[in-house]
C-alpha atoms as a PDB file:
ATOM      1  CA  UNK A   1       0.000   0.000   0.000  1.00  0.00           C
ATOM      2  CA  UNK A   2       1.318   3.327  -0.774  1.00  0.00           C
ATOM      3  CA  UNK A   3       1.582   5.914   2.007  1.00  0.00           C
ATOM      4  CA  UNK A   4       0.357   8.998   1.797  1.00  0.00           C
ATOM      5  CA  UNK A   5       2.733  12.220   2.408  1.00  0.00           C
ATOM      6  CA  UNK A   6       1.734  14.601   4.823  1.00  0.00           C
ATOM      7  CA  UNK A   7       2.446  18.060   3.818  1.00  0.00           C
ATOM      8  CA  UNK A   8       3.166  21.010   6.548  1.00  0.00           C
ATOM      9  CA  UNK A   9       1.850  24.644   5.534  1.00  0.00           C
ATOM     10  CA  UNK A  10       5.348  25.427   3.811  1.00  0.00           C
ATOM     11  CA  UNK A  11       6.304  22.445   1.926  1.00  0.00           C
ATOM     12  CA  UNK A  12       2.687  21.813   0.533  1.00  0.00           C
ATOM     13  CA  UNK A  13       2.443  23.226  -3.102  1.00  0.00           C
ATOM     14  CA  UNK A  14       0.194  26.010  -2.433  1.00  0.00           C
ATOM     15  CA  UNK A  15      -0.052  29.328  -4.236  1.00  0.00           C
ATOM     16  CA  UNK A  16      -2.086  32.477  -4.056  1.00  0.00           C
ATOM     17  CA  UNK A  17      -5.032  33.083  -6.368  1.00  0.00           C
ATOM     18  CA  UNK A  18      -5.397  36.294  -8.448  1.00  0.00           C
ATOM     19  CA  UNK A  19      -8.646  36.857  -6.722  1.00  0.00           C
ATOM     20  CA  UNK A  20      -6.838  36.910  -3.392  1.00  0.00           C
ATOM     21  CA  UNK A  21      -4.188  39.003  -4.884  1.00  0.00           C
ATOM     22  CA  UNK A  22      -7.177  41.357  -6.311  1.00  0.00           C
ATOM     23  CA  UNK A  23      -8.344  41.157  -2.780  1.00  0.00           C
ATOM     24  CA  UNK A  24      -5.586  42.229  -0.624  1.00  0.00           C
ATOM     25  CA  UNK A  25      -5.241  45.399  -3.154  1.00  0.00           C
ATOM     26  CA  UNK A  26      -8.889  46.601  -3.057  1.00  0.00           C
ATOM     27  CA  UNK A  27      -7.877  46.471   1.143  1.00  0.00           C
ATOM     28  CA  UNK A  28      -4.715  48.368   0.833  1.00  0.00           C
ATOM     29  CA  UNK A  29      -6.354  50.726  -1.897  1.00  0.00           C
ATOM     30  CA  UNK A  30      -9.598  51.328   0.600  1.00  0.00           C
ATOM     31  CA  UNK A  31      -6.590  51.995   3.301  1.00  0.00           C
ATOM     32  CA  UNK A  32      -4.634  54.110   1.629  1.00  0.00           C
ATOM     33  CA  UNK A  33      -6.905  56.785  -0.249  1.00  0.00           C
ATOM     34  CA  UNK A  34      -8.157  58.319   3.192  1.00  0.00           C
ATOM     35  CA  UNK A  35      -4.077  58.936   4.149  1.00  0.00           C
ATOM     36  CA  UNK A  36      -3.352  60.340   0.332  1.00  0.00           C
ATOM     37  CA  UNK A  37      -6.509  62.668   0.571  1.00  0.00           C
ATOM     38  CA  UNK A  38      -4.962  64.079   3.939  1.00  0.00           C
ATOM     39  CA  UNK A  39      -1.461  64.885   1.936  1.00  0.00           C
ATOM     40  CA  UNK A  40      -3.285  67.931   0.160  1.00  0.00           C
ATOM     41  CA  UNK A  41      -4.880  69.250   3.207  1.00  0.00           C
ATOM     42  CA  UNK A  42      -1.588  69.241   5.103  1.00  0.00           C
ATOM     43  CA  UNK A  43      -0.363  71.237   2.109  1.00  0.00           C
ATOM     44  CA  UNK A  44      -2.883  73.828   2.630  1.00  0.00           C
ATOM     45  CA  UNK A  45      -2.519  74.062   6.627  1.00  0.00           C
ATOM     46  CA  UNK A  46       1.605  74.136   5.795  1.00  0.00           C
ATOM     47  CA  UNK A  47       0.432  77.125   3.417  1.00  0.00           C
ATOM     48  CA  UNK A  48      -1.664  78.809   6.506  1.00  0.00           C
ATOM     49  CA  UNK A  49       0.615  78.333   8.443  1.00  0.00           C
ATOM     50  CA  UNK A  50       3.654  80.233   6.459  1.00  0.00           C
ATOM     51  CA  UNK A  51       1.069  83.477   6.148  1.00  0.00           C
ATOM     52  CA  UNK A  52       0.787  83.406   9.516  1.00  0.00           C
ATOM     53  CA  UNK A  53       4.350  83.392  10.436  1.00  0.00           C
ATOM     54  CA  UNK A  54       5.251  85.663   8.215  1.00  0.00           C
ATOM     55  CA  UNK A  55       2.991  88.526   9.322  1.00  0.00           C
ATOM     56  CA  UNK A  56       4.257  87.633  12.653  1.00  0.00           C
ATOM     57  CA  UNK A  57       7.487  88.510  11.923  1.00  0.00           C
ATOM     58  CA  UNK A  58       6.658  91.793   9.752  1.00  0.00           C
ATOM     59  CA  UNK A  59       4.600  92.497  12.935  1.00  0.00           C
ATOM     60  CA  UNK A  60       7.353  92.160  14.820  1.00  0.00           C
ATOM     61  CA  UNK A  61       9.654  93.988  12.580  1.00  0.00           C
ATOM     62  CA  UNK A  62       7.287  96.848  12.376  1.00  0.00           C
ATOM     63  CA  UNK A  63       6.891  97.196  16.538  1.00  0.00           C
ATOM     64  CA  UNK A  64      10.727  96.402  16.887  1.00  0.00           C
ATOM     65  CA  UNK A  65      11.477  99.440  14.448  1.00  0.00           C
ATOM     66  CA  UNK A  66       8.823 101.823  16.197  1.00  0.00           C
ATOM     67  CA  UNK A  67       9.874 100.720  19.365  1.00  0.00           C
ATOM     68  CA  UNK A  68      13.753 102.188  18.359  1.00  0.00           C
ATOM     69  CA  UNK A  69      12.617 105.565  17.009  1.00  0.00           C
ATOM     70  CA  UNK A  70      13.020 108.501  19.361  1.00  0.00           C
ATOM     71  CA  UNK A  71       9.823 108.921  21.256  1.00  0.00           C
ATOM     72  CA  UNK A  72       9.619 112.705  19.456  1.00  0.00           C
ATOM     73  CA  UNK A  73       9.669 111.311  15.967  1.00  0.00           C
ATOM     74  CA  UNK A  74       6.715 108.463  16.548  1.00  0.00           C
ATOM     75  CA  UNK A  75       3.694 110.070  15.134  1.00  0.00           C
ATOM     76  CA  UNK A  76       0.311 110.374  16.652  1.00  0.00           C
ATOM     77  CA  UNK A  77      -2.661 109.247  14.832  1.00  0.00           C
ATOM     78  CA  UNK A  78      -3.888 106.594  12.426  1.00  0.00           C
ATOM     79  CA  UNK A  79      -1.362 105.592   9.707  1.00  0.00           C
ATOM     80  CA  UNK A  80      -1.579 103.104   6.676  1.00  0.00           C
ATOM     81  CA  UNK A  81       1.278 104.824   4.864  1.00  0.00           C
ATOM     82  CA  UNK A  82       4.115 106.008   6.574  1.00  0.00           C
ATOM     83  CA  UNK A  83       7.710 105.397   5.380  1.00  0.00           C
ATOM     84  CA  UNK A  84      10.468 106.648   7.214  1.00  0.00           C
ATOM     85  CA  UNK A  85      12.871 104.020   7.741  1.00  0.00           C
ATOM     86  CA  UNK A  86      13.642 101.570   9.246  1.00  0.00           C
ATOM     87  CA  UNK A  87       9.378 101.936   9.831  1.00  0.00           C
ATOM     88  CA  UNK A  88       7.607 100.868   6.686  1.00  0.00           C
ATOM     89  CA  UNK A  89       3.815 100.683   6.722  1.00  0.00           C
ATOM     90  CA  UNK A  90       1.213 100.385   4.102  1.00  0.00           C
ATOM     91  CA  UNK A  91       1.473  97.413   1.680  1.00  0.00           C
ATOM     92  CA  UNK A  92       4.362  94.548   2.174  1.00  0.00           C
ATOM     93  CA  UNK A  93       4.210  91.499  -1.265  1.00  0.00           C
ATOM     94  CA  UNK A  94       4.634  88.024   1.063  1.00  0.00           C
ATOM     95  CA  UNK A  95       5.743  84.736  -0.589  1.00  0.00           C
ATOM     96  CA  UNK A  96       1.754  84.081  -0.392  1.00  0.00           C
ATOM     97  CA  UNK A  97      -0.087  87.100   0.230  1.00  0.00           C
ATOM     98  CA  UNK A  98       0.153  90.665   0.600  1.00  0.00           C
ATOM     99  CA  UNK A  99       0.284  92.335   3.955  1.00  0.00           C
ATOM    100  CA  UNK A 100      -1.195  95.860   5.021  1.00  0.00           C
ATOM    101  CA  UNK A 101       0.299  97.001   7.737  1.00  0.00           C
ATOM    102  CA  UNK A 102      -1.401 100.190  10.021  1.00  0.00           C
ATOM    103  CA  UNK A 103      -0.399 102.082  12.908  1.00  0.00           C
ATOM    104  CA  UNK A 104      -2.013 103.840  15.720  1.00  0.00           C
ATOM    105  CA  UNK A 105      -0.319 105.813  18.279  1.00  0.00           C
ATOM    106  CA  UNK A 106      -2.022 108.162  20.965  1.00  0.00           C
ATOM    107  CA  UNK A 107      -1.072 109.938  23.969  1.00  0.00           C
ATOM    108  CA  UNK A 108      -1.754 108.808  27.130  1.00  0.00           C
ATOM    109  CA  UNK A 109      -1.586 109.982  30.846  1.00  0.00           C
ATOM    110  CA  UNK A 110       0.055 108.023  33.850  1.00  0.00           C
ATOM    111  CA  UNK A 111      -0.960 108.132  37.120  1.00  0.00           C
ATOM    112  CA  UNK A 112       0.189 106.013  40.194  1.00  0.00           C
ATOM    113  CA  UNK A 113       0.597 105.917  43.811  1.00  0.00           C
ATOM    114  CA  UNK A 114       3.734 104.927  46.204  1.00  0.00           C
ATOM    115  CA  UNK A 115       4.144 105.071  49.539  1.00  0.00           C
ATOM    116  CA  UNK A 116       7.064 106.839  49.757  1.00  0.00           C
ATOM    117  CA  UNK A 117      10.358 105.438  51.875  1.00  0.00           C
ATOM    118  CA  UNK A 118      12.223 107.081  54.513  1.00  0.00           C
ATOM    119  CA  UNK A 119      16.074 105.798  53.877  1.00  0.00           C
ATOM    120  CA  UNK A 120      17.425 108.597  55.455  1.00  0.00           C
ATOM    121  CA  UNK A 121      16.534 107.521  58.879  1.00  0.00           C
ATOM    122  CA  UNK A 122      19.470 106.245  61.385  1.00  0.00           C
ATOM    123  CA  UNK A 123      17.182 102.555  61.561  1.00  0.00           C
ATOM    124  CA  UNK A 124      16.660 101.848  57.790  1.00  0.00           C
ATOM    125  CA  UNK A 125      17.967  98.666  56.515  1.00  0.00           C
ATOM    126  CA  UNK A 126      18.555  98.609  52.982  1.00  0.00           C
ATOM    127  CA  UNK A 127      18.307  94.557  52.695  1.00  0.00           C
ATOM    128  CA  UNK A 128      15.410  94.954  55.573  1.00  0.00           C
ATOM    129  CA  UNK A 129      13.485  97.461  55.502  1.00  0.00           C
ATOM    130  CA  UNK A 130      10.254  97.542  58.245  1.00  0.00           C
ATOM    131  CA  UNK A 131       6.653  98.853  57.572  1.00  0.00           C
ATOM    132  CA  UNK A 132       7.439 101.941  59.416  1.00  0.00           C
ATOM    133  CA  UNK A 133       9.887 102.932  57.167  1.00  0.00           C
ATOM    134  CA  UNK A 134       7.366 103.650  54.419  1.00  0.00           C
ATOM    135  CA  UNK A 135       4.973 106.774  55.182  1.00  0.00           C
ATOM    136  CA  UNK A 136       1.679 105.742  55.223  1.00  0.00           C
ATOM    137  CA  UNK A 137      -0.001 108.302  52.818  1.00  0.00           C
ATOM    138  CA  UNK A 138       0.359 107.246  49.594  1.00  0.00           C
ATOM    139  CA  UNK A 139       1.500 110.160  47.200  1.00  0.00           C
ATOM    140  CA  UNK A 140      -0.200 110.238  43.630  1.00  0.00           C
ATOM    141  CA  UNK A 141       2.469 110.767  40.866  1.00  0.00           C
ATOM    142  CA  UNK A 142       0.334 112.020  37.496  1.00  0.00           C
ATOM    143  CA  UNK A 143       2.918 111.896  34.260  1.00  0.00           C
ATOM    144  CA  UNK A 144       0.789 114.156  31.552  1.00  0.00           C
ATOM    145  CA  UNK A 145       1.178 112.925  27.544  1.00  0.00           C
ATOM    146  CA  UNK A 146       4.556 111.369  28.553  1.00  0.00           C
ATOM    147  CA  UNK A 147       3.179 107.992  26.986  1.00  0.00           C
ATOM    148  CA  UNK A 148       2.164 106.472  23.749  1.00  0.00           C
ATOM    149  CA  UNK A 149       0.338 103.696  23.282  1.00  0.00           C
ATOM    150  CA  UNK A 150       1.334 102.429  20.181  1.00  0.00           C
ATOM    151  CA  UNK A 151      -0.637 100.046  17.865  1.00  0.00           C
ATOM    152  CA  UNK A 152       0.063  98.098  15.199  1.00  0.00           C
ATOM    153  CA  UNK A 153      -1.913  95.913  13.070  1.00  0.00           C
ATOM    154  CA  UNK A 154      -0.776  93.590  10.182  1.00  0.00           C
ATOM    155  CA  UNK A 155      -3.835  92.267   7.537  1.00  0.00           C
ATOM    156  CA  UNK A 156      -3.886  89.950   4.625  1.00  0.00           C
ATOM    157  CA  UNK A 157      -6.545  87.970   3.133  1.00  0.00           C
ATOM    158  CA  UNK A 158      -6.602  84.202   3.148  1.00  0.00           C
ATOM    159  CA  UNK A 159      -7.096  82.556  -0.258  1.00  0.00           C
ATOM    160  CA  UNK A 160     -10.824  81.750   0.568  1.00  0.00           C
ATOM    161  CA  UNK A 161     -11.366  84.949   1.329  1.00  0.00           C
ATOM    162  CA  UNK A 162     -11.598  85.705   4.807  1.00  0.00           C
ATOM    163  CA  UNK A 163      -9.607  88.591   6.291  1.00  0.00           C
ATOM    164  CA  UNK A 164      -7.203  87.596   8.853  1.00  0.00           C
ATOM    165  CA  UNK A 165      -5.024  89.935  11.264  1.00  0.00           C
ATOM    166  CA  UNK A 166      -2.237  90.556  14.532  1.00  0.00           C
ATOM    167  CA  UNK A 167      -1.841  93.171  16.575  1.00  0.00           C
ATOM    168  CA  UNK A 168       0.586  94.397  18.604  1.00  0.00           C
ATOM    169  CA  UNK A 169       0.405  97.139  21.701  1.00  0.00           C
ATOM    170  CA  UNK A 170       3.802  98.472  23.205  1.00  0.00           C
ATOM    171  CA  UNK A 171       4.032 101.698  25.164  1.00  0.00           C
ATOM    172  CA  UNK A 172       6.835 104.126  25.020  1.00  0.00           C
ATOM    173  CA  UNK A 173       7.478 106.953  27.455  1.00  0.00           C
ATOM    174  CA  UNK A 174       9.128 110.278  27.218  1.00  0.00           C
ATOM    175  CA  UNK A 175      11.747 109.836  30.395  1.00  0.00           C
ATOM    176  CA  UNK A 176      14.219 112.968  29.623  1.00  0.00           C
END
């Protein structure tokens, strides 16, 4: 009588059907077109993105350069167009978009109280002072149009059409 061979998984003469080929690439195709699609939208975020950091940095630029001006030579009032450099306002061309930069810049008032300190007397401690070498009625210092409040604001449009925009707000005072 003739034996019969047994055959283990990987010596047995198998082989793979086109249908099960056809198969397992309808499954990787049904995986793989949900990742592909999300390849264009990162594109468009990565776009977004670069607007946004680059009117950061023009932003920054702007309220850096103001920020070095003399305190005389900052205008006061609403600007869209102002070029005296290193401060450029107005219309900047982008790698993607075109920015419109605007200024702002008032005069402002400053008021505070301090309780002034006695460090003239024979018990003050620099490193330790005690409560009863303040006074205890506060004096009111008022600083008239020594301060401007400066404002800048950096706009561009977003390819599907909303208008987008930063701001920054600095102060400067006058201290000579």
């Amino acid at each position: 009588m003739k034996e019969k061979r047994k055959y283990s998984f990987f010596c047995a003469h198998h082989g793979v059907t086109l249908i099960e080929i056809m198969m397992a690439t309808l499954v990787m195709a049904f995986a793989i077109i949900p990742i592909a699609s999300l390849l264009g939208v990162g594109a468009k975020m990565t776009s977004k993105d670069y607007r946004l950091i680059e009117a950061t940095q023009i932003l920054e630029k702007t309220g850096n350069s103001l920020f070095l001006q003399p305190f005389k030579e900052i205008p006061v009032g609403n600007y869209q167009y102002y070029a005296t450099p290193p401060v450029i306002l107005g219309d900047i061309p982008g790698k993607f978009a075109t920015y419109t930069v605007y200024m702002t810049c008032e005069m402002n008032s400053v008021s505070f109280n301090a309780n002034m300190i006695n460090v003239q007397g024979a018990a003050f401690q620099e490193n330790a002072p005690k409560i009863t070498d303040f006074d205890t009625t506060p004096k009111t210092f008022v600083f008239d149009n020594m301060v401007k409040k400066i404002m800048v604001e950096v706009r561009w449009i977003e390819p599907n059409g909303p208008q987008k925009s930063l701001f920054l707000v600095t102060y400067r005072a006058d201290l000579s």
